[in-house]
PDB file of N, CA and C in Angstrom:
ATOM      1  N   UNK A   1      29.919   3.455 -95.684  1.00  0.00           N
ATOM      2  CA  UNK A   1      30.163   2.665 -96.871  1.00  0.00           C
ATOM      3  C   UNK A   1      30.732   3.563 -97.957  1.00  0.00           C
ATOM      4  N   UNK A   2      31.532   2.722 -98.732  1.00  0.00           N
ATOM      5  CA  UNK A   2      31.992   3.791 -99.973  1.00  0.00           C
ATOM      6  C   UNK A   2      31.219   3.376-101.692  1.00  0.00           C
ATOM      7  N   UNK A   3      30.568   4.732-101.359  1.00  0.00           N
ATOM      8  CA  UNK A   3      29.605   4.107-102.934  1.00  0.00           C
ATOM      9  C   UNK A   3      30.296   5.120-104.091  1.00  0.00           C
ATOM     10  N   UNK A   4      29.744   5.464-104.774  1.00  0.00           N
ATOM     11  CA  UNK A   4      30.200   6.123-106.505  1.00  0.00           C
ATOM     12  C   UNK A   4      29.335   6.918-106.545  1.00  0.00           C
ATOM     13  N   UNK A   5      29.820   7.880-107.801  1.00  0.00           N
ATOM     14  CA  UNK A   5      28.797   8.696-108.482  1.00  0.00           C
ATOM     15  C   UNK A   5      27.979   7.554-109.653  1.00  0.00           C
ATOM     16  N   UNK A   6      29.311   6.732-110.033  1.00  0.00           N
ATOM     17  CA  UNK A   6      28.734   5.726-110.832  1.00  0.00           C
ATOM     18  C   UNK A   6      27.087   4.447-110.560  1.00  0.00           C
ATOM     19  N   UNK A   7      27.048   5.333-109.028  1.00  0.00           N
ATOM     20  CA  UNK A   7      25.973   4.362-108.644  1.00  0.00           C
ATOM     21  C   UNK A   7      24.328   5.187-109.232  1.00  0.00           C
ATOM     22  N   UNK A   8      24.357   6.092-109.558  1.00  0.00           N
ATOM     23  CA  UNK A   8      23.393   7.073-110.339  1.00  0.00           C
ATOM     24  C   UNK A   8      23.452   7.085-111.735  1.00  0.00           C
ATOM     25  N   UNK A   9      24.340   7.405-112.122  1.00  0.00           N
ATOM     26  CA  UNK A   9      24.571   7.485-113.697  1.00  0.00           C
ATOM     27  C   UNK A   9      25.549   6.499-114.414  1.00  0.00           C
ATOM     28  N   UNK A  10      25.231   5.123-114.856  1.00  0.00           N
ATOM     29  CA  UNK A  10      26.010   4.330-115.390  1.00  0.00           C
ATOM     30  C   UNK A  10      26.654   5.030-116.737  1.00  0.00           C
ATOM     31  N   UNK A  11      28.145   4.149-117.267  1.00  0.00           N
ATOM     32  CA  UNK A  11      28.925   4.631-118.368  1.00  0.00           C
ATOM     33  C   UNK A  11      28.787   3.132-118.931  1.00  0.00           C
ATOM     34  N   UNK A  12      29.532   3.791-120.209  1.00  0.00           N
ATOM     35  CA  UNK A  12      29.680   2.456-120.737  1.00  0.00           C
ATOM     36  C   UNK A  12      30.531   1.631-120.399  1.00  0.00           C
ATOM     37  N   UNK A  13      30.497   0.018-120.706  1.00  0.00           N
ATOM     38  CA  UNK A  13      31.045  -0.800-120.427  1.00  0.00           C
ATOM     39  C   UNK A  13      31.400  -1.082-118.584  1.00  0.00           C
ATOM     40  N   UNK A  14      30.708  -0.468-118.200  1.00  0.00           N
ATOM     41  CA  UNK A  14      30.896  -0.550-116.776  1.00  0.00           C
ATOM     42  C   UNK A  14      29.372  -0.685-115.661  1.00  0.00           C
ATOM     43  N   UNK A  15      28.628  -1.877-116.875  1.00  0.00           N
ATOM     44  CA  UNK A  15      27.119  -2.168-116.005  1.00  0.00           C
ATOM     45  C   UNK A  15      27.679  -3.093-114.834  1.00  0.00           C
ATOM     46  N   UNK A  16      28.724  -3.723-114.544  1.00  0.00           N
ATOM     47  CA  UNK A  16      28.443  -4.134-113.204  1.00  0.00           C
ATOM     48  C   UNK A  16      29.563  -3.599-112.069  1.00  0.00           C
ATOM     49  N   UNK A  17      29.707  -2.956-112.464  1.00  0.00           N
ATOM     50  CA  UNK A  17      30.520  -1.746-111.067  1.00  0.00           C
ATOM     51  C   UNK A  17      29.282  -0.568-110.730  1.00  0.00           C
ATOM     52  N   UNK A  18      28.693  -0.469-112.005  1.00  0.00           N
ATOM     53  CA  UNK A  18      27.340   0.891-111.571  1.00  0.00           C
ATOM     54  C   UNK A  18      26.634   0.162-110.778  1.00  0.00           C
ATOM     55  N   UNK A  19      26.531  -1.177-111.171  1.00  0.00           N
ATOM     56  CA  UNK A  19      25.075  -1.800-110.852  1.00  0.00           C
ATOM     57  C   UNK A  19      25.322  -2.425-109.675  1.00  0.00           C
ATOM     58  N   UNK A  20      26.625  -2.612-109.191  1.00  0.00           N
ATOM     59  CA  UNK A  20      27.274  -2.804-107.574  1.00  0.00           C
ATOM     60  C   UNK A  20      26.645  -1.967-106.996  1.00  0.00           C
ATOM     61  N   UNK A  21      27.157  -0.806-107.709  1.00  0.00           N
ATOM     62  CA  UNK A  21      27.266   0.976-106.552  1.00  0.00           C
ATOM     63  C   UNK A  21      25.731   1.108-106.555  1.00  0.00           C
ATOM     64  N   UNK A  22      25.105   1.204-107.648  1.00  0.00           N
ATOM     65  CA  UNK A  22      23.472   1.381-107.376  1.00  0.00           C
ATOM     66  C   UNK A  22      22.986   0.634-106.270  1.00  0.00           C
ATOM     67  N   UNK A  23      23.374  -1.015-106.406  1.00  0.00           N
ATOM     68  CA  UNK A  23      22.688  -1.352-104.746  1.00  0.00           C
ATOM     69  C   UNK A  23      23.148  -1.120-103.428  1.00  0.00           C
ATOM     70  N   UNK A  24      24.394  -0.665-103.536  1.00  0.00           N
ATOM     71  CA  UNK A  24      25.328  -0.317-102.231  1.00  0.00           C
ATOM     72  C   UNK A  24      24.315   0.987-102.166  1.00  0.00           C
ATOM     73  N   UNK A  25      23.733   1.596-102.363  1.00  0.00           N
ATOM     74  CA  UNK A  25      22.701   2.865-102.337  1.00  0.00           C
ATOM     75  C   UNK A  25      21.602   1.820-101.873  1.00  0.00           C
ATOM     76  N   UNK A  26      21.104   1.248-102.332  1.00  0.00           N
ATOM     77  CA  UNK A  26      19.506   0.717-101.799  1.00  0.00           C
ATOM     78  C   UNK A  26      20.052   0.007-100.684  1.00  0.00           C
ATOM     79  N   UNK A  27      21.123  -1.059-100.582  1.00  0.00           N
ATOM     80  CA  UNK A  27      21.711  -1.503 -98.965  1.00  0.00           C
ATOM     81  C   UNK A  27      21.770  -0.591 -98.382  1.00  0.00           C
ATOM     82  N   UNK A  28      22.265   0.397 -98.311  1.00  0.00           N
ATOM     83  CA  UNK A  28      21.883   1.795 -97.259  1.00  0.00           C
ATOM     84  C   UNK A  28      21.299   2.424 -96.594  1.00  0.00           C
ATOM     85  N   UNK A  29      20.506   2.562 -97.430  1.00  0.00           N
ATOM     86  CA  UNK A  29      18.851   3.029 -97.256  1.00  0.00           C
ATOM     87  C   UNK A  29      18.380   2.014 -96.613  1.00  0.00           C
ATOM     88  N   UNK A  30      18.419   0.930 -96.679  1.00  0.00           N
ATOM     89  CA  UNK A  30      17.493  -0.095 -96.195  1.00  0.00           C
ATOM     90  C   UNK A  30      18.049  -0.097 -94.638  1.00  0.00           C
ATOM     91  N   UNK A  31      19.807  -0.326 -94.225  1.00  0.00           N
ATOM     92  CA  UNK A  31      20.346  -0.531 -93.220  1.00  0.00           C
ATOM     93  C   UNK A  31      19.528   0.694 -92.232  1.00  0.00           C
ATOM     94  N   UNK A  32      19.840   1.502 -92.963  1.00  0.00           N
ATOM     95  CA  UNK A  32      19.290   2.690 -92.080  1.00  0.00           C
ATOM     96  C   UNK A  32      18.218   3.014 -91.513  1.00  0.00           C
ATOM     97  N   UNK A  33      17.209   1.797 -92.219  1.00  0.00           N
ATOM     98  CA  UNK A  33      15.808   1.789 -91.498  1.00  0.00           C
ATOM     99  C   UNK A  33      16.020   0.569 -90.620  1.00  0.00           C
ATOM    100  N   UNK A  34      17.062  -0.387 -90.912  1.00  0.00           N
ATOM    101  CA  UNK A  34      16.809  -1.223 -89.724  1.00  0.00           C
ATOM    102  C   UNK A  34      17.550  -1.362 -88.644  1.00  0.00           C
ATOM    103  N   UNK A  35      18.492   0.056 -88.668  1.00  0.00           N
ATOM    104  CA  UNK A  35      19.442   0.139 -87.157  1.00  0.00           C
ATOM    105  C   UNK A  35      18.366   1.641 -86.734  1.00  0.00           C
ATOM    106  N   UNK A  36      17.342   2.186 -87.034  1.00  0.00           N
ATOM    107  CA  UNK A  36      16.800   3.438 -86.862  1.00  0.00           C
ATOM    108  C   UNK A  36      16.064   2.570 -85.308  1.00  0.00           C
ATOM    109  N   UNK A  37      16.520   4.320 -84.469  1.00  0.00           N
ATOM    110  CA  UNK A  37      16.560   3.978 -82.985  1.00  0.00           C
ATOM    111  C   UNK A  37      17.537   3.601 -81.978  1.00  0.00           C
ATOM    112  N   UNK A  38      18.751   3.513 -83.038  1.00  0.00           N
ATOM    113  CA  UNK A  38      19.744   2.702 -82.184  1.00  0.00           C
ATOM    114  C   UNK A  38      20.764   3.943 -82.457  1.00  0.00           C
ATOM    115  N   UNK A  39      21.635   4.015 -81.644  1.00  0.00           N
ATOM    116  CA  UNK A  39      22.937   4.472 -81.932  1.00  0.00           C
ATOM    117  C   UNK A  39      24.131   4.197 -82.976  1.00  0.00           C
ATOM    118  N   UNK A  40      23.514   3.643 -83.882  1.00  0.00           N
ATOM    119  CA  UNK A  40      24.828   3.106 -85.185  1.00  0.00           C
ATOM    120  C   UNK A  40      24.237   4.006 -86.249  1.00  0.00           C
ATOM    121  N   UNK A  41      25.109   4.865 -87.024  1.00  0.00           N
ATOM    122  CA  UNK A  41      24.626   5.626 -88.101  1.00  0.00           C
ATOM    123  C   UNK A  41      25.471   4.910 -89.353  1.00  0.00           C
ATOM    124  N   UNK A  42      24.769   5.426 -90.324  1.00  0.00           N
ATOM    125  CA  UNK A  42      24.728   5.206 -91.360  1.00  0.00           C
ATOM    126  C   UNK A  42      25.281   5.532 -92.603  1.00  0.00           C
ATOM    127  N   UNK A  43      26.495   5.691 -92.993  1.00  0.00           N
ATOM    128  CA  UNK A  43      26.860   6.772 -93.578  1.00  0.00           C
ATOM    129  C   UNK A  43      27.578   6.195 -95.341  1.00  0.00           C
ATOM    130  N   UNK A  44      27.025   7.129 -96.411  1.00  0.00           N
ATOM    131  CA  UNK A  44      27.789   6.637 -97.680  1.00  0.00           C
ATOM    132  C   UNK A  44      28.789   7.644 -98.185  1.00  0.00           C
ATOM    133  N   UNK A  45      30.072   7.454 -98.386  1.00  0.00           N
ATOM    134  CA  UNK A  45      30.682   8.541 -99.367  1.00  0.00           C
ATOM    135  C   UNK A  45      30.533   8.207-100.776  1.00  0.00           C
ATOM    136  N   UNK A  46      30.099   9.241-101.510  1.00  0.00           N
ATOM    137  CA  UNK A  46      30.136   8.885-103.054  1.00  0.00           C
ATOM    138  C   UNK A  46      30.917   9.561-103.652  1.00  0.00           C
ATOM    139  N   UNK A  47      32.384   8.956-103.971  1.00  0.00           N
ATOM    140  CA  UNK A  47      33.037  10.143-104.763  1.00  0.00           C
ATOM    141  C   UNK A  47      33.128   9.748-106.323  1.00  0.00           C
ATOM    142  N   UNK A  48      33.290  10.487-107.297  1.00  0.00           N
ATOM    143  CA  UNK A  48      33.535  11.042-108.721  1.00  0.00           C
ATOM    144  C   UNK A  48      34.892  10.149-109.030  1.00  0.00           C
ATOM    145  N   UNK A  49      35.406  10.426-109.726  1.00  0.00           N
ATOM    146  CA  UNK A  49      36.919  10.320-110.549  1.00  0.00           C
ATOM    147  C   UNK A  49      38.023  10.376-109.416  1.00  0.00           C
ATOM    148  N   UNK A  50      38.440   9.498-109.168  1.00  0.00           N
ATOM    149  CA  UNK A  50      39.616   9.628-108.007  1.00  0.00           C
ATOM    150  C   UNK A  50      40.701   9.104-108.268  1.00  0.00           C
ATOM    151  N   UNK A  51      41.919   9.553-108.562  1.00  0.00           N
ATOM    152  CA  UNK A  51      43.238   9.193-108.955  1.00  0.00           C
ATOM    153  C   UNK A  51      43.657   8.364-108.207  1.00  0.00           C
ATOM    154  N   UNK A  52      43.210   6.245-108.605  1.00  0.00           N
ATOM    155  CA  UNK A  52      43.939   5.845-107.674  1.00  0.00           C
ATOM    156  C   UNK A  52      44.514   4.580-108.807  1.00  0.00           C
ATOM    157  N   UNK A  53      44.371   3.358-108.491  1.00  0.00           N
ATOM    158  CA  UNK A  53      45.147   2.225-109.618  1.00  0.00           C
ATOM    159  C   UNK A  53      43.548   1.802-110.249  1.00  0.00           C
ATOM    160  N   UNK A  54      42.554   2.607-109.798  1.00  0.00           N
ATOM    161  CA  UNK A  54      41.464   1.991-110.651  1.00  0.00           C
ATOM    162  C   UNK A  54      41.396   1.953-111.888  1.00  0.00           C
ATOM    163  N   UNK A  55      41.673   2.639-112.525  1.00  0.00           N
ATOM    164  CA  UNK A  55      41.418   2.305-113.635  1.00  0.00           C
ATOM    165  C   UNK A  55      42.562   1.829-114.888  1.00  0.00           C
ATOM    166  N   UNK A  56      43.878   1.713-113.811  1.00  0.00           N
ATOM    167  CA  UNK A  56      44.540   0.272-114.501  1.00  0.00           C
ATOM    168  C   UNK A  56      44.463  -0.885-114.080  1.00  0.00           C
ATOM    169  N   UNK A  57      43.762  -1.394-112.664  1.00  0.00           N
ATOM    170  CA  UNK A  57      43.327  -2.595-113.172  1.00  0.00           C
ATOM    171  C   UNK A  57      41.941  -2.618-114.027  1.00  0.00           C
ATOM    172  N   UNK A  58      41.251  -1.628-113.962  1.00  0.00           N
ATOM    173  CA  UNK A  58      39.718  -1.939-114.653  1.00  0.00           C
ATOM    174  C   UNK A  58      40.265  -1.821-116.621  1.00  0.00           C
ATOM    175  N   UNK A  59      41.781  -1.938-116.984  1.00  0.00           N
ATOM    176  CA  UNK A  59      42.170  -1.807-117.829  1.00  0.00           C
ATOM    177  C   UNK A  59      43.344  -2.974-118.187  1.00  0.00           C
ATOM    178  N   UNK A  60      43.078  -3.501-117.473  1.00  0.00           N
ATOM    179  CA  UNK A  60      44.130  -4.904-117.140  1.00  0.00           C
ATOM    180  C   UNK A  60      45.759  -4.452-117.457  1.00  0.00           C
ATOM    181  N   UNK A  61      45.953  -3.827-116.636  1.00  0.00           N
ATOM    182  CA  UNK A  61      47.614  -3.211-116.778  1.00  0.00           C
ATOM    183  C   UNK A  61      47.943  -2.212-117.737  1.00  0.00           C
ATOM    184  N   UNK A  62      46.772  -1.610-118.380  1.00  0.00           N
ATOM    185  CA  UNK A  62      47.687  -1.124-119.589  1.00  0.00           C
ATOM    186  C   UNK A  62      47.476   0.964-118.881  1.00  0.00           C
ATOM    187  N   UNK A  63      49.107   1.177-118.532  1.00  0.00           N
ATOM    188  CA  UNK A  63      49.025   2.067-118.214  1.00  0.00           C
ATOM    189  C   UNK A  63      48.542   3.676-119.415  1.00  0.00           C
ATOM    190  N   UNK A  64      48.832   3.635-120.116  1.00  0.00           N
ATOM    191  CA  UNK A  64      48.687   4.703-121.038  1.00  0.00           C
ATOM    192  C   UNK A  64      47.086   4.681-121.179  1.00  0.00           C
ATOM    193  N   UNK A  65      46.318   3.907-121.391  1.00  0.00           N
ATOM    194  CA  UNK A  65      44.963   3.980-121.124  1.00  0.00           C
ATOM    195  C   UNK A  65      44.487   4.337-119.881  1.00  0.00           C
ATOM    196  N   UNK A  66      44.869   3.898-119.172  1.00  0.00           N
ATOM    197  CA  UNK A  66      44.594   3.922-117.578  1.00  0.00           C
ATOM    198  C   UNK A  66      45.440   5.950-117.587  1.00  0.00           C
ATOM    199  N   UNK A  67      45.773   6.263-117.988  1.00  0.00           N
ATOM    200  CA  UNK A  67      46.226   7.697-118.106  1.00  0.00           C
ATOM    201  C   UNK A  67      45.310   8.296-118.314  1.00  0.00           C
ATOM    202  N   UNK A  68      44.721   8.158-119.240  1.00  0.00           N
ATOM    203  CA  UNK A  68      43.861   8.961-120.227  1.00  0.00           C
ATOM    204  C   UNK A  68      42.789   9.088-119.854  1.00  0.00           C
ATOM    205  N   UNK A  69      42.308   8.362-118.644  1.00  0.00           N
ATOM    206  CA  UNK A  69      41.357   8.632-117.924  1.00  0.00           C
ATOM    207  C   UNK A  69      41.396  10.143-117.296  1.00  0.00           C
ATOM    208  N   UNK A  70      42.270  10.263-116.603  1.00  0.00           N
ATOM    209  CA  UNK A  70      42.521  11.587-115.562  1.00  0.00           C
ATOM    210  C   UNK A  70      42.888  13.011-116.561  1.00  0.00           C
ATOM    211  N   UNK A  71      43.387  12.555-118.371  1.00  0.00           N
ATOM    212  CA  UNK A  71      43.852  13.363-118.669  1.00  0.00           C
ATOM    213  C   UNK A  71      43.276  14.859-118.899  1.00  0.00           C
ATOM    214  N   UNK A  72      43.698  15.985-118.663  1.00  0.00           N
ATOM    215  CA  UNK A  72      42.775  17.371-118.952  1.00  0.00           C
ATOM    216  C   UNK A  72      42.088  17.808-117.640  1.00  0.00           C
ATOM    217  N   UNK A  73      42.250  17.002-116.624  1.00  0.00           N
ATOM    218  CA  UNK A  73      41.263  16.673-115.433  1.00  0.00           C
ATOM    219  C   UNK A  73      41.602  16.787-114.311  1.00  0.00           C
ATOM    220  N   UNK A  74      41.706  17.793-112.989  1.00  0.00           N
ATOM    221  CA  UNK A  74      42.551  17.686-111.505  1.00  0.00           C
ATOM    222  C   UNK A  74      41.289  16.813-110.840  1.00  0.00           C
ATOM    223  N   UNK A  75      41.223  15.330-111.078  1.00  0.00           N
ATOM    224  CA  UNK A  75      40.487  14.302-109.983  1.00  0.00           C
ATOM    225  C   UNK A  75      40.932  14.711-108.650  1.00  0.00           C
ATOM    226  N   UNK A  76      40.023  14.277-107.758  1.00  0.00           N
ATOM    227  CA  UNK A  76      39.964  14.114-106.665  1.00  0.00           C
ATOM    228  C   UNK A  76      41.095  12.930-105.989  1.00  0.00           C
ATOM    229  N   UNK A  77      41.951  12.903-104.922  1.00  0.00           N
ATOM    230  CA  UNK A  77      42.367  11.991-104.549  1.00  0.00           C
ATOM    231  C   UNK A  77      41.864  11.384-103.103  1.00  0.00           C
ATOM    232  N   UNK A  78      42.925  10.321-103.330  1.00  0.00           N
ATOM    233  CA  UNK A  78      42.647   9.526-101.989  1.00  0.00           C
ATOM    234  C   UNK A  78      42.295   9.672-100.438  1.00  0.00           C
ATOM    235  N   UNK A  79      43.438  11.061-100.562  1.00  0.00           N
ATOM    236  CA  UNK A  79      43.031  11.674 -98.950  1.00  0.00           C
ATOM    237  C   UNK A  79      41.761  13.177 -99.157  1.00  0.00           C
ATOM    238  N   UNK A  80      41.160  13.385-100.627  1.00  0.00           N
ATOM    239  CA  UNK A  80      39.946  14.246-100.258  1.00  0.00           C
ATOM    240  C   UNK A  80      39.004  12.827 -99.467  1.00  0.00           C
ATOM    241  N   UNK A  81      38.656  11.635-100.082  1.00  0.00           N
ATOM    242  CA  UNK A  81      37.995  11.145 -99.487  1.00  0.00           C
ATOM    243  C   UNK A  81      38.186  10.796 -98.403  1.00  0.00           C
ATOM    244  N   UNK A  82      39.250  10.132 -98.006  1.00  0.00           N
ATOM    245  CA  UNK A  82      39.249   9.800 -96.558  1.00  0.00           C
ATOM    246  C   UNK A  82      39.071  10.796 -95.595  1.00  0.00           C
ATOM    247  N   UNK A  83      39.160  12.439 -95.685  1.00  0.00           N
ATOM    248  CA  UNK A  83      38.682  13.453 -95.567  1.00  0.00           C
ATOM    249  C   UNK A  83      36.901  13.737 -95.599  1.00  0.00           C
ATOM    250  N   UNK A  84      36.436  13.765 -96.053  1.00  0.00           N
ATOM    251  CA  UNK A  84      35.351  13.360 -96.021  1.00  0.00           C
ATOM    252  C   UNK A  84      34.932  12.106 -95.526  1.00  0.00           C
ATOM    253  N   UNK A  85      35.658  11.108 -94.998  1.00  0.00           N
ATOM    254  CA  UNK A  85      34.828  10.086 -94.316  1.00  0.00           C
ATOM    255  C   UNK A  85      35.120  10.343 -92.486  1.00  0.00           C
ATOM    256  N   UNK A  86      36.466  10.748 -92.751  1.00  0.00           N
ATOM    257  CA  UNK A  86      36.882  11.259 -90.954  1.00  0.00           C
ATOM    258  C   UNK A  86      35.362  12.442 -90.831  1.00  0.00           C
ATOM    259  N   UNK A  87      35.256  13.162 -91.939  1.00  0.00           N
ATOM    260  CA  UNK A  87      34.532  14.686 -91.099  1.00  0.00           C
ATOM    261  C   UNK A  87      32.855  13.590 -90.595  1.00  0.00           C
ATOM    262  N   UNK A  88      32.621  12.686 -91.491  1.00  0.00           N
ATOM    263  CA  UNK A  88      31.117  12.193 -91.148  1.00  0.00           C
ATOM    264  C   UNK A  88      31.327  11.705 -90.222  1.00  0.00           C
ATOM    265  N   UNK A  89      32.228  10.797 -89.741  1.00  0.00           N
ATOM    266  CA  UNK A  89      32.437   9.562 -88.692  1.00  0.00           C
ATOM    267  C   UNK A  89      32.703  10.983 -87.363  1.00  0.00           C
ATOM    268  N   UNK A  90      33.215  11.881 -87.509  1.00  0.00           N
ATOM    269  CA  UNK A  90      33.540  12.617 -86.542  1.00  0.00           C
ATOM    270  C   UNK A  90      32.905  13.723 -85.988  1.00  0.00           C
ATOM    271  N   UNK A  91      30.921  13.597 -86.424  1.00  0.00           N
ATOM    272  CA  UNK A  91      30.159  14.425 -86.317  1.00  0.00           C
ATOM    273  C   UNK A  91      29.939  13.994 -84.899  1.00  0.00           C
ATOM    274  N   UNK A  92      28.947  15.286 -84.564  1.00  0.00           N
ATOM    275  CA  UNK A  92      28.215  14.584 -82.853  1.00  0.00           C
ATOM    276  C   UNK A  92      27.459  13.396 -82.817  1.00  0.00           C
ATOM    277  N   UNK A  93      27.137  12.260 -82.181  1.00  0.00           N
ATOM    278  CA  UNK A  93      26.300  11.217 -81.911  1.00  0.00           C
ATOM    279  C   UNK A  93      25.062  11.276 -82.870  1.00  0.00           C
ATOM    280  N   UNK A  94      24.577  12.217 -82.573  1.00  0.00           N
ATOM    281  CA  UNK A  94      23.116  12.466 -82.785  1.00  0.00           C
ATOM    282  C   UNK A  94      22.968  13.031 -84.610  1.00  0.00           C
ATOM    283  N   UNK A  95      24.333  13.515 -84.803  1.00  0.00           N
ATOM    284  CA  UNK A  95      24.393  13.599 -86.151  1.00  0.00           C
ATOM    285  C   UNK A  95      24.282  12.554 -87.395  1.00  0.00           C
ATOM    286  N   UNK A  96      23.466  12.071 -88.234  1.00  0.00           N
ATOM    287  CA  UNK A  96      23.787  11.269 -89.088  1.00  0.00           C
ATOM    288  C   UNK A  96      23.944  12.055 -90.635  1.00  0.00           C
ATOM    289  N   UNK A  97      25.311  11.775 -91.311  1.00  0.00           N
ATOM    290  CA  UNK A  97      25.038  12.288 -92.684  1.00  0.00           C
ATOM    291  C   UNK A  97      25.316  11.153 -93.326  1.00  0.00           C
ATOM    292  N   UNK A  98      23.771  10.990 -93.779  1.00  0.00           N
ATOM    293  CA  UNK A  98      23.521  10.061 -94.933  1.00  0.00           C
ATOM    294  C   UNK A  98      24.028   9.333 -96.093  1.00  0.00           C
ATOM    295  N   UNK A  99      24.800  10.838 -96.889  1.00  0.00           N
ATOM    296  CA  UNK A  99      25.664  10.581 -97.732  1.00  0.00           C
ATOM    297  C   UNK A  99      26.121  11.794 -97.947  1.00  0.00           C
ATOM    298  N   UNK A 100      27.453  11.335 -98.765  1.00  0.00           N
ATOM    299  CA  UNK A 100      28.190  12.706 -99.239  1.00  0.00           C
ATOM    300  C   UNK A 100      28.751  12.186-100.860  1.00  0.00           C
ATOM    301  N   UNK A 101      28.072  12.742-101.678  1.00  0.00           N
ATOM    302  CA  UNK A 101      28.201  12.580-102.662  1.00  0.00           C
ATOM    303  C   UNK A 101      29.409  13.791-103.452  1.00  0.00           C
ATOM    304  N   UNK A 102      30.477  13.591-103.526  1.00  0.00           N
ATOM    305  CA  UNK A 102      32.082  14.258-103.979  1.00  0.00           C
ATOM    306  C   UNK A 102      32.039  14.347-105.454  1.00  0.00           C
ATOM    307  N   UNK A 103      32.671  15.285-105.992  1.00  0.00           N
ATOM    308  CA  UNK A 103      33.203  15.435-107.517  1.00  0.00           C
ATOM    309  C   UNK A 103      34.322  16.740-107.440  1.00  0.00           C
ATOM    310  N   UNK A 104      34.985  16.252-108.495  1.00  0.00           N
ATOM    311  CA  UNK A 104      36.146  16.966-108.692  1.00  0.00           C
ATOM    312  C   UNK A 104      35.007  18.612-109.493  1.00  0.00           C
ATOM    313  N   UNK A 105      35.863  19.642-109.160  1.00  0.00           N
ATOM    314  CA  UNK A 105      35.097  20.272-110.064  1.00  0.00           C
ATOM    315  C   UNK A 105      34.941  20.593-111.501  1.00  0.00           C
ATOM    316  N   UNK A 106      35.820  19.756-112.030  1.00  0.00           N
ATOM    317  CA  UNK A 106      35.804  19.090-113.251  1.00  0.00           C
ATOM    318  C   UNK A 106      35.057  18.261-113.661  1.00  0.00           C
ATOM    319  N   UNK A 107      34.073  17.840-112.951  1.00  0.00           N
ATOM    320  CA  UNK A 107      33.010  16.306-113.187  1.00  0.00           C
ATOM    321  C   UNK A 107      31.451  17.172-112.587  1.00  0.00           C
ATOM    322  N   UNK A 108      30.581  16.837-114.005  1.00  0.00           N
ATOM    323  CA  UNK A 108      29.733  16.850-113.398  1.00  0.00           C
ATOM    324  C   UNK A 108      28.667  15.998-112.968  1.00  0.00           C
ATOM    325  N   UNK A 109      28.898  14.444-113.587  1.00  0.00           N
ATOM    326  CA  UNK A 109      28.572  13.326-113.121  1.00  0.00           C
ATOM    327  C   UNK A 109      29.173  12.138-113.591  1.00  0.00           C
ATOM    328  N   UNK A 110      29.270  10.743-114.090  1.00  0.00           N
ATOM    329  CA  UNK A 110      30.180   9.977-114.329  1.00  0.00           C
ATOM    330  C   UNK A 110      30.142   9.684-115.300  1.00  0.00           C
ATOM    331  N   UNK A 111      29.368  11.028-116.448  1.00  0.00           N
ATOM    332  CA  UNK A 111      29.720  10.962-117.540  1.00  0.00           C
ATOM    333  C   UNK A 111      30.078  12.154-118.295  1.00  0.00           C
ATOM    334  N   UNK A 112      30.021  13.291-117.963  1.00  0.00           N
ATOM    335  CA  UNK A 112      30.255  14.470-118.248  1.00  0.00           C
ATOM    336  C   UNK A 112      31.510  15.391-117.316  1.00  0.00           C
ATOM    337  N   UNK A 113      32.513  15.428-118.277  1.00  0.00           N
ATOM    338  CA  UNK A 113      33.498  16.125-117.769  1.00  0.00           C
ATOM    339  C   UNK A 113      34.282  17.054-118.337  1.00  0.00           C
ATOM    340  N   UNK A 114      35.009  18.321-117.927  1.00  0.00           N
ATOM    341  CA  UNK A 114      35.558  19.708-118.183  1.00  0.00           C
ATOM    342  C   UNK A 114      36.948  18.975-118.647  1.00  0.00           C
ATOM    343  N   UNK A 115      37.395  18.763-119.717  1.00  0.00           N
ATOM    344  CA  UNK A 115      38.583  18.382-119.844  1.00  0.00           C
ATOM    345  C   UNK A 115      39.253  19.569-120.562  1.00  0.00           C
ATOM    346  N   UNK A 116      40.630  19.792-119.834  1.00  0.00           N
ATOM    347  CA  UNK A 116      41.548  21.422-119.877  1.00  0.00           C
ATOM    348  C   UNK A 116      42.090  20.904-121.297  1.00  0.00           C
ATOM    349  N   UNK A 117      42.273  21.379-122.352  1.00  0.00           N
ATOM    350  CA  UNK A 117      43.015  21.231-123.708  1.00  0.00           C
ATOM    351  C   UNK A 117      44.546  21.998-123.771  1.00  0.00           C
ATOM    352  N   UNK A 118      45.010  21.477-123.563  1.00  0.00           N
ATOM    353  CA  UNK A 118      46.686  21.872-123.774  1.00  0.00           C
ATOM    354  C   UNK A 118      47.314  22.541-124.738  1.00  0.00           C
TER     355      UNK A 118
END
């Protein structure tokens, strides 16, 4: 499953995308006790800030805002995560990783971030 950092530490104006990602964390946990024994694992990626159209639609088109998100900031992109979801899906059988919780190293959670000043 693909959860957030936002599922731990809500921001503002964004209680029901945290409050998605927070239960996509307790659906998890829970799945995982009720496929336990079986061969289906379980797995969450949680990534940070990721340079994709999120946050111009979560801005209803307006690109220059939707900028200013990433600005000062090398986010994470699309193929670190899908990178991280091939390496879990592509462990041995017997391997389950739980979750993998990602951040740029610019982020230190989904509200605190290293922004570079120009």
């Amino acid at each position: 499953n693909l959860g957030s950092t936002a599922g731990e530490i809500s921001y503002p104006n964004g209680a029901v995308y945290c409050g998605t990602k927070a239960a996509e964390r307790a659906i998890n946990d829970g799945l995982r006790q009720d496929v336990l024994g079986t061969p289906v694992r379980v797995t969450s990626v949680d990534p940070g800030m990721v340079e994709t159209d999120f946050s111009l639609v979560r801005f209803h088109g307006d690109a220059d805002r939707a900028a200013k998100v990433y600005q000062g900031v090398t986010p994470l992109t699309p193929d670190d995560v899908a990178d991280a979801i091939v390496w879990a899906a592509t462990r041995p059988a017997h391997v389950n990783i739980g979750r993998i919780l990602m951040t740029t190293i610019d982020q230190a959670n989904s509200l605190l971030f290293n922004r570079k000043r120009k």
